[in-house]
N, C-alpha and C. Protein backbone atom coordinates (compact mmCIF):
# COMPACT_ATOMS: atom_id res chain seq x y z
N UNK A 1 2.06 18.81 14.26
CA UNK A 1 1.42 19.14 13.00
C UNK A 1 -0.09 18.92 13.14
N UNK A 2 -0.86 19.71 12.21
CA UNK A 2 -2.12 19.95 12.64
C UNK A 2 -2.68 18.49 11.05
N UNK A 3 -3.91 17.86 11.65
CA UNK A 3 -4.17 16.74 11.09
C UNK A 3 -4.77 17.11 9.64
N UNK A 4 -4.64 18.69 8.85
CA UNK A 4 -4.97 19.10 7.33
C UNK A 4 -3.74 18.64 7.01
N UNK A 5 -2.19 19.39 7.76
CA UNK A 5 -1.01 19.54 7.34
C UNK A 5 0.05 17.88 7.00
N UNK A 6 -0.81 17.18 7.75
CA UNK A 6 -0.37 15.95 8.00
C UNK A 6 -1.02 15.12 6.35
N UNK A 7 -2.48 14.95 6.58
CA UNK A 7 -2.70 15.02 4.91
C UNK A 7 -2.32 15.40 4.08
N UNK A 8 -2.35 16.76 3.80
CA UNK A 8 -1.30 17.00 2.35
C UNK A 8 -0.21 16.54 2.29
N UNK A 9 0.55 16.74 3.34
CA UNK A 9 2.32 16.42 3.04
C UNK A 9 1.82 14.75 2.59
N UNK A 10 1.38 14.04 3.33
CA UNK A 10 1.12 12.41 3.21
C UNK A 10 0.21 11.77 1.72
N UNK A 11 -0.46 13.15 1.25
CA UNK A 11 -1.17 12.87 0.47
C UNK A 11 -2.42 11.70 0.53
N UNK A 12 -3.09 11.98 1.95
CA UNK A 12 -4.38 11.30 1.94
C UNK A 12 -5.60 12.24 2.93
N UNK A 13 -6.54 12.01 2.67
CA UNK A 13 -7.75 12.81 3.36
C UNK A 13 -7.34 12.56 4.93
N UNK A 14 -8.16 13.54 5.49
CA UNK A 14 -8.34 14.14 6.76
C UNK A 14 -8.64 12.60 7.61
N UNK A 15 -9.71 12.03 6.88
CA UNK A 15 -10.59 10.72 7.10
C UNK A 15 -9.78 10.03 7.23
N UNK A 16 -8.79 9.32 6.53
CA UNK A 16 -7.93 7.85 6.45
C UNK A 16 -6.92 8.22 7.27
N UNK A 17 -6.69 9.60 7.86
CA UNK A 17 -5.67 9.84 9.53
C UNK A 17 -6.63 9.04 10.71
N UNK A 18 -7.96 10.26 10.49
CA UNK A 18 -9.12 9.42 11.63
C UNK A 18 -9.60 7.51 11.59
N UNK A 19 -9.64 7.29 10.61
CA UNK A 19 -9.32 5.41 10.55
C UNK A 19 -8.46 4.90 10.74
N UNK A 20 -6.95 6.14 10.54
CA UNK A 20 -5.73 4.91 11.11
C UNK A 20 -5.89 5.29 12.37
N UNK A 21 -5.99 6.32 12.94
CA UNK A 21 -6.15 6.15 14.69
C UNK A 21 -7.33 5.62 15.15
N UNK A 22 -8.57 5.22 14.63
CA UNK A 22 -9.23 4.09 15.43
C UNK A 22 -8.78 2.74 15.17
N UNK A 23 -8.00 2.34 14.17
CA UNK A 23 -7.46 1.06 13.99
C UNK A 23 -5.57 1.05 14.86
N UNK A 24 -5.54 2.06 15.68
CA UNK A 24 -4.24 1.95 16.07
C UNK A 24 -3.25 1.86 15.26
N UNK A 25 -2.88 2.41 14.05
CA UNK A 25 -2.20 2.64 13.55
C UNK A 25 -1.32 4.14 13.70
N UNK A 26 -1.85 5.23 14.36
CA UNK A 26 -1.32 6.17 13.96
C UNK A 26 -2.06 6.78 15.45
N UNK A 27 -1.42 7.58 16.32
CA UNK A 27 -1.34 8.62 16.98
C UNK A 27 -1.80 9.79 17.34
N UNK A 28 -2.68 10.68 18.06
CA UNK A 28 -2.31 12.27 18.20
C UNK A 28 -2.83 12.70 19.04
N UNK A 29 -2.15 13.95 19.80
CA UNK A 29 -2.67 14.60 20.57
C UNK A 29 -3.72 15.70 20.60
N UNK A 30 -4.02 15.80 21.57
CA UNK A 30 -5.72 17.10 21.65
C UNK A 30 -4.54 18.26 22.03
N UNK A 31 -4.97 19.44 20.94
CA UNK A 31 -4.96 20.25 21.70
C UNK A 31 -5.62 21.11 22.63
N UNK A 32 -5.30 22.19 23.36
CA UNK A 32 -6.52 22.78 24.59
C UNK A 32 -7.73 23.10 23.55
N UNK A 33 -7.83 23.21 22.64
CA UNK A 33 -9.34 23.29 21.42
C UNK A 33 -9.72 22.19 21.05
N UNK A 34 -8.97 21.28 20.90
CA UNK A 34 -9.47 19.73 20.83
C UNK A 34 -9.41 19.34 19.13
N UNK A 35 -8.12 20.15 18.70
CA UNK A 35 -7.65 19.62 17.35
C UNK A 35 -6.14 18.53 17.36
N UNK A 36 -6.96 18.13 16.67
CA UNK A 36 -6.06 16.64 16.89
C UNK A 36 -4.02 17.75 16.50
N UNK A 37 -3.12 16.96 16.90
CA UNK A 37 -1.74 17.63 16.96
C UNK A 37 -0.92 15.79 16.66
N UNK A 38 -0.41 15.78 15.54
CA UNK A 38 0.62 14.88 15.62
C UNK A 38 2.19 15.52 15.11
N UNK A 39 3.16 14.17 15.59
CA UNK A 39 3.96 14.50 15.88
C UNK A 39 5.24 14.53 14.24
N UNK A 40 6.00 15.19 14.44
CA UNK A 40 6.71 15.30 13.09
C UNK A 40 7.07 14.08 12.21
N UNK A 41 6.81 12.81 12.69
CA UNK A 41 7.18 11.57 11.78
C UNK A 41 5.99 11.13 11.64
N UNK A 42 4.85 11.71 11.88
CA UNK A 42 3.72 10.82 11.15
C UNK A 42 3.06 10.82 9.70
N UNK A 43 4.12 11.88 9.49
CA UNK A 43 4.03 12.27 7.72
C UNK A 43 4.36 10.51 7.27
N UNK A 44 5.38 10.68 7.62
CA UNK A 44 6.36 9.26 7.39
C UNK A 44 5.55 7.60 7.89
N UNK A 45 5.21 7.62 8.49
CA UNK A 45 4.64 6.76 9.33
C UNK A 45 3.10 6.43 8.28
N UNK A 46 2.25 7.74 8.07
CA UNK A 46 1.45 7.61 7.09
C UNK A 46 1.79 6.63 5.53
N UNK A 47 2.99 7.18 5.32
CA UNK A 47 2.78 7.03 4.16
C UNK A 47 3.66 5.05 4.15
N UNK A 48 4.31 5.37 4.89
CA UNK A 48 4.39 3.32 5.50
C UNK A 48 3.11 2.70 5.45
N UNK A 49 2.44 2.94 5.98
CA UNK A 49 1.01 2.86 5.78
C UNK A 49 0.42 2.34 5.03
N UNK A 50 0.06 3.23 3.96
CA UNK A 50 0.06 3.50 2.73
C UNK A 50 0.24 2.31 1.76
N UNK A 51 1.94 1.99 2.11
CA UNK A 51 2.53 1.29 1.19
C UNK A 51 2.18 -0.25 1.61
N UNK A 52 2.00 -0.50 2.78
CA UNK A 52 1.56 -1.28 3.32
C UNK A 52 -0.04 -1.74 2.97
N UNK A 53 -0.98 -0.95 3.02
CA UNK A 53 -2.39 -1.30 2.33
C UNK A 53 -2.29 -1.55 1.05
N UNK A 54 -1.27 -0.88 0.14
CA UNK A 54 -1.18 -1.11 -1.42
C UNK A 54 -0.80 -2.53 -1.30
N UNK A 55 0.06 -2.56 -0.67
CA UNK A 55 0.58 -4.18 -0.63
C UNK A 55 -0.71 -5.58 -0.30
N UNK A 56 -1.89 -4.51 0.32
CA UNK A 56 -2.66 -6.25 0.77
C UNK A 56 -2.91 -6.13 1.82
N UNK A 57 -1.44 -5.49 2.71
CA UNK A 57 -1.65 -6.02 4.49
C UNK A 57 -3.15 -5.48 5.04
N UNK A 58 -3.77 -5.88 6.08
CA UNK A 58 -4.85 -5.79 6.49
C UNK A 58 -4.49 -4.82 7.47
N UNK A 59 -5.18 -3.96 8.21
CA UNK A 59 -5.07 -2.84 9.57
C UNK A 59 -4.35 -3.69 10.49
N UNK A 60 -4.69 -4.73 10.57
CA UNK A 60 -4.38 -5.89 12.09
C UNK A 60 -3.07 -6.08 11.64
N UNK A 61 -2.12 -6.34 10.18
CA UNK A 61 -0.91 -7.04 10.37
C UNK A 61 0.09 -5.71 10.05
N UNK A 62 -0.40 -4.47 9.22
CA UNK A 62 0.47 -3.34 10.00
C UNK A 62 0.43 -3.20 11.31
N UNK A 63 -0.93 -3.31 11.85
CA UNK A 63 -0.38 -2.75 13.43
C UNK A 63 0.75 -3.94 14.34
N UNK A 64 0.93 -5.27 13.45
CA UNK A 64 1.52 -6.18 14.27
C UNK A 64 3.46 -5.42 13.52
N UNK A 65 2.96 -4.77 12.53
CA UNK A 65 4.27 -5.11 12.28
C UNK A 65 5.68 -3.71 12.39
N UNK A 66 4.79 -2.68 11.93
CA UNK A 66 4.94 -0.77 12.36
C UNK A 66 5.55 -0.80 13.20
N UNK A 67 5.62 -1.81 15.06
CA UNK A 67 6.69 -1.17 15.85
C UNK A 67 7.93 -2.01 14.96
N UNK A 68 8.05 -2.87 14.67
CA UNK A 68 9.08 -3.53 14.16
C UNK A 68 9.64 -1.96 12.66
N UNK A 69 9.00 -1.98 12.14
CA UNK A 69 9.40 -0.86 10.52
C UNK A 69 10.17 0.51 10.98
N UNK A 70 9.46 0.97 12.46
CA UNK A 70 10.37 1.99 12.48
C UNK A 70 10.76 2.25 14.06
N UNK A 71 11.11 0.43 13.98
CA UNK A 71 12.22 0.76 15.22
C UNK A 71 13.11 0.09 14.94
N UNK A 72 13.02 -0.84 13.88
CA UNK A 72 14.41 -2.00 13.53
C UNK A 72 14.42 -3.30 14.23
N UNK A 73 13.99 -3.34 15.29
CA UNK A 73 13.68 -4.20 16.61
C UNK A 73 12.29 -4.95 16.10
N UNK A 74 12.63 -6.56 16.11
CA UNK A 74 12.24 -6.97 15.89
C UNK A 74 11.75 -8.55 16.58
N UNK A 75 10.48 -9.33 16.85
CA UNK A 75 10.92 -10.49 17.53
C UNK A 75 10.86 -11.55 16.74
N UNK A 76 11.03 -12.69 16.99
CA UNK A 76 11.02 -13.89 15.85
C UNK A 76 9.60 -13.99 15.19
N UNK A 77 8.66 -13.55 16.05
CA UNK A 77 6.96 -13.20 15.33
C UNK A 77 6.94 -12.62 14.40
N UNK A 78 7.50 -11.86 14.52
CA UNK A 78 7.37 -10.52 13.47
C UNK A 78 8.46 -10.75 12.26
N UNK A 79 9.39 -11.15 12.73
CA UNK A 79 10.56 -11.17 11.90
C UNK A 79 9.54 -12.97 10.96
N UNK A 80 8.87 -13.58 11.27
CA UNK A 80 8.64 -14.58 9.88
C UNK A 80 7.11 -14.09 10.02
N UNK A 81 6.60 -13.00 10.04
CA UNK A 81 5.44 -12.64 9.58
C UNK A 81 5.70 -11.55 8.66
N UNK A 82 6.77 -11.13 8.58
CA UNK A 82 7.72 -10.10 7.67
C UNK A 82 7.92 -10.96 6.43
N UNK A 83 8.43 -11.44 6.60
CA UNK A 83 9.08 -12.62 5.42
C UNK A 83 7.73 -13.53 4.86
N UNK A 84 6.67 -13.80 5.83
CA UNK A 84 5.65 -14.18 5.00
C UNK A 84 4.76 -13.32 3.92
N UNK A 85 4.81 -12.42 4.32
CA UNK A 85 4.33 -11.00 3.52
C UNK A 85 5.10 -10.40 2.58
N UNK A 86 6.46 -10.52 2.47
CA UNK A 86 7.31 -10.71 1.46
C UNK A 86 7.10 -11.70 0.29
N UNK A 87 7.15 -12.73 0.89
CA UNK A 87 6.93 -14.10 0.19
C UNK A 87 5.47 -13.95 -0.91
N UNK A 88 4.49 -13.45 -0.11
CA UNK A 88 2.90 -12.62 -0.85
C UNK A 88 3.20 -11.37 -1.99
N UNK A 89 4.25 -11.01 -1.65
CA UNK A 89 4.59 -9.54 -2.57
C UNK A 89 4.81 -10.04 -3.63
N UNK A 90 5.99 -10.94 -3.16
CA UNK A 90 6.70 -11.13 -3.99
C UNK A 90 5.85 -12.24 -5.57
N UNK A 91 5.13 -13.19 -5.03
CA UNK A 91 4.18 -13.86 -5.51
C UNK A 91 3.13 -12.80 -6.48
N UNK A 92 3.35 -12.29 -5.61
CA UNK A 92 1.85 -11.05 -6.55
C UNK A 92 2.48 -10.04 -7.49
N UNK A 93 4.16 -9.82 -7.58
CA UNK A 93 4.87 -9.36 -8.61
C UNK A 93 5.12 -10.16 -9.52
N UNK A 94 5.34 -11.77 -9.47
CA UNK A 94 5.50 -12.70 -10.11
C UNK A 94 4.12 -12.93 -11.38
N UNK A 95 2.77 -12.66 -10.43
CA UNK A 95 1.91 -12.82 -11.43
C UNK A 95 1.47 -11.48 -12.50
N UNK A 96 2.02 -10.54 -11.45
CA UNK A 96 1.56 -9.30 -12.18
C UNK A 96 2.42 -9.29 -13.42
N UNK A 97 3.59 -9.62 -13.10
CA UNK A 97 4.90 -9.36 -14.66
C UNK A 97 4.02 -10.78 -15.12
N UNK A 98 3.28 -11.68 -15.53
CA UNK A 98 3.16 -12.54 -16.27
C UNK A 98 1.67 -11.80 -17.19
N UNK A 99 1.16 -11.33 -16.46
CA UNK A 99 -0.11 -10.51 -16.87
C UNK A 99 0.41 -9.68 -17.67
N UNK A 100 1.22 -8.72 -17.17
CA UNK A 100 2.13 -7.61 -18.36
C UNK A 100 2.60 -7.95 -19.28
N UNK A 101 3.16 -9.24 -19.33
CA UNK A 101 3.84 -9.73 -20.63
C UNK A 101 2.94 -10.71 -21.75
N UNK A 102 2.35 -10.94 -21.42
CA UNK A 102 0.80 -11.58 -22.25
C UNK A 102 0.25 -10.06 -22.46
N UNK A 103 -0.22 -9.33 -21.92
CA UNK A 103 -0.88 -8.13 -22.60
C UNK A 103 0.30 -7.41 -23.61
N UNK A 104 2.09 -7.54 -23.98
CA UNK A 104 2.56 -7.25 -24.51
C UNK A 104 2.96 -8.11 -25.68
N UNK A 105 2.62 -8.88 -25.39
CA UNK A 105 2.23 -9.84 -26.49
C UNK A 105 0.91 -10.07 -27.02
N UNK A 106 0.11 -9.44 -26.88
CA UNK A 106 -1.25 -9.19 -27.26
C UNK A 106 -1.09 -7.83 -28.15
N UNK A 107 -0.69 -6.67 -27.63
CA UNK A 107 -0.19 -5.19 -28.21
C UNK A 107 0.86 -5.62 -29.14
N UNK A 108 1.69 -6.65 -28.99
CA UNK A 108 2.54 -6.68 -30.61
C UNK A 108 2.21 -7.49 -31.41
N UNK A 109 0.96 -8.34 -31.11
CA UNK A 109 0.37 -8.97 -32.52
C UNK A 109 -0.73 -7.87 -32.93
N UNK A 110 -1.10 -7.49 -32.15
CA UNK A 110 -2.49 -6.54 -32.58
C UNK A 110 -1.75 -5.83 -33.58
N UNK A 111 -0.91 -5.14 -32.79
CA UNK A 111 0.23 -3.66 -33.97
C UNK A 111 0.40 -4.52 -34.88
N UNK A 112 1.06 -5.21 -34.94
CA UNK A 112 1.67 -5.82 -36.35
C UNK A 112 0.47 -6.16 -37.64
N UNK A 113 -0.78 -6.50 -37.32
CA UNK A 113 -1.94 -6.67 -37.91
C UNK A 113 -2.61 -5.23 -38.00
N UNK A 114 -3.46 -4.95 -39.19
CA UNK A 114 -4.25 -3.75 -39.24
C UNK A 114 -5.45 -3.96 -37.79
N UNK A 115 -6.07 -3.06 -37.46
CA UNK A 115 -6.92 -2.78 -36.29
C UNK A 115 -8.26 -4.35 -36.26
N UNK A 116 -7.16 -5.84 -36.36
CA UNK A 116 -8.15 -6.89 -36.51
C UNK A 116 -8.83 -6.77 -35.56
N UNK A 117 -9.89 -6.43 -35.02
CA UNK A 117 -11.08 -6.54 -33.72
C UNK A 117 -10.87 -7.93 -33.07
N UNK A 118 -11.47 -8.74 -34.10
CA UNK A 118 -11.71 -10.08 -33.68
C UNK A 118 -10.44 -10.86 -33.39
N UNK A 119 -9.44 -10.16 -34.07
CA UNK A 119 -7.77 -11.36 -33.58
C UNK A 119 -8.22 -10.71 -31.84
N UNK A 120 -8.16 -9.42 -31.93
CA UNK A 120 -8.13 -8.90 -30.24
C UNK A 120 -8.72 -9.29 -29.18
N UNK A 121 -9.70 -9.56 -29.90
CA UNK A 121 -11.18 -9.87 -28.67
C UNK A 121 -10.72 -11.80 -28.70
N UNK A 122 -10.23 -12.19 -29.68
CA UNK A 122 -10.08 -13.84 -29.27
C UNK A 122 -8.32 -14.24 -28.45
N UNK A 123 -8.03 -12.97 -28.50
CA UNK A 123 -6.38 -13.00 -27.72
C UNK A 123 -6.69 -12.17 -26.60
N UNK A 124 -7.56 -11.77 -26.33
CA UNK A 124 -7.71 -11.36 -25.00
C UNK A 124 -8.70 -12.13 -24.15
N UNK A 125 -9.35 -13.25 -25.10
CA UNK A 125 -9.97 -13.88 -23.88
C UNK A 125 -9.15 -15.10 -23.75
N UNK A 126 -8.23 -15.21 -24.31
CA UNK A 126 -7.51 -17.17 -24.14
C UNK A 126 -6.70 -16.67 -23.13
């Protein structure tokens, strides 16, 4: 696949293919014109990626961890540097649902009161 075709399907610029292959993340070959050519799972591989930067991980601990994601094969390194990064997710879903539920409790006193400004602005800063 040619490195436009690889973006769209993956849904990211031309650019963040060329940064994951200087950070060793991602792959491709020259063709005899010297356009980059990757291979049919890097759609997939991208978007691991992806989910992986949303998450936090840094370039350095996908690249420690990608042969492990899509080969199954794993060594005891990887396998509790997996689980430590879990442990971070999971922590950072913990605070995020506590954030969501104070702002929904902020939206059902506000509603329940006419458009008080000032209840809002003193329940959104405590």
């Amino acid at each position: 696949m040619r490195i436009g075709d690889v973006a769209t399907a993956a849904g990211v610029s031309t650019r963040a293919l060329r940064y994951y292959e200087e950070q060793g993340l991602l792959t491709s070959q020259r063709s005899p014109s010297g356009q980059r050519q990757y291979d049919d799972d890097a759609v997939e591989r991208v978007r691991w990626i992806q989910a992986l930067y949303s998450a936090g991980l840094s370039s350095k601990a996908i690249t420690g961890l990608l042969p492990c994601i899509h080969t199954g094969v794993a060594t005891d390194a990887m396998l509790t540097r997996l689980a430590t990064e879990r442990e971070r997710i999971d922590a950072q879903i913990r605070d995020l649902t506590t954030t969501r539920e104070r702002l929904d409790s902020i939206i059902t006193a506000a509603s329940t009161r006419s458009t008080d400004c000032a209840f809002t602005q003193t329940a959104a800063t405590a």
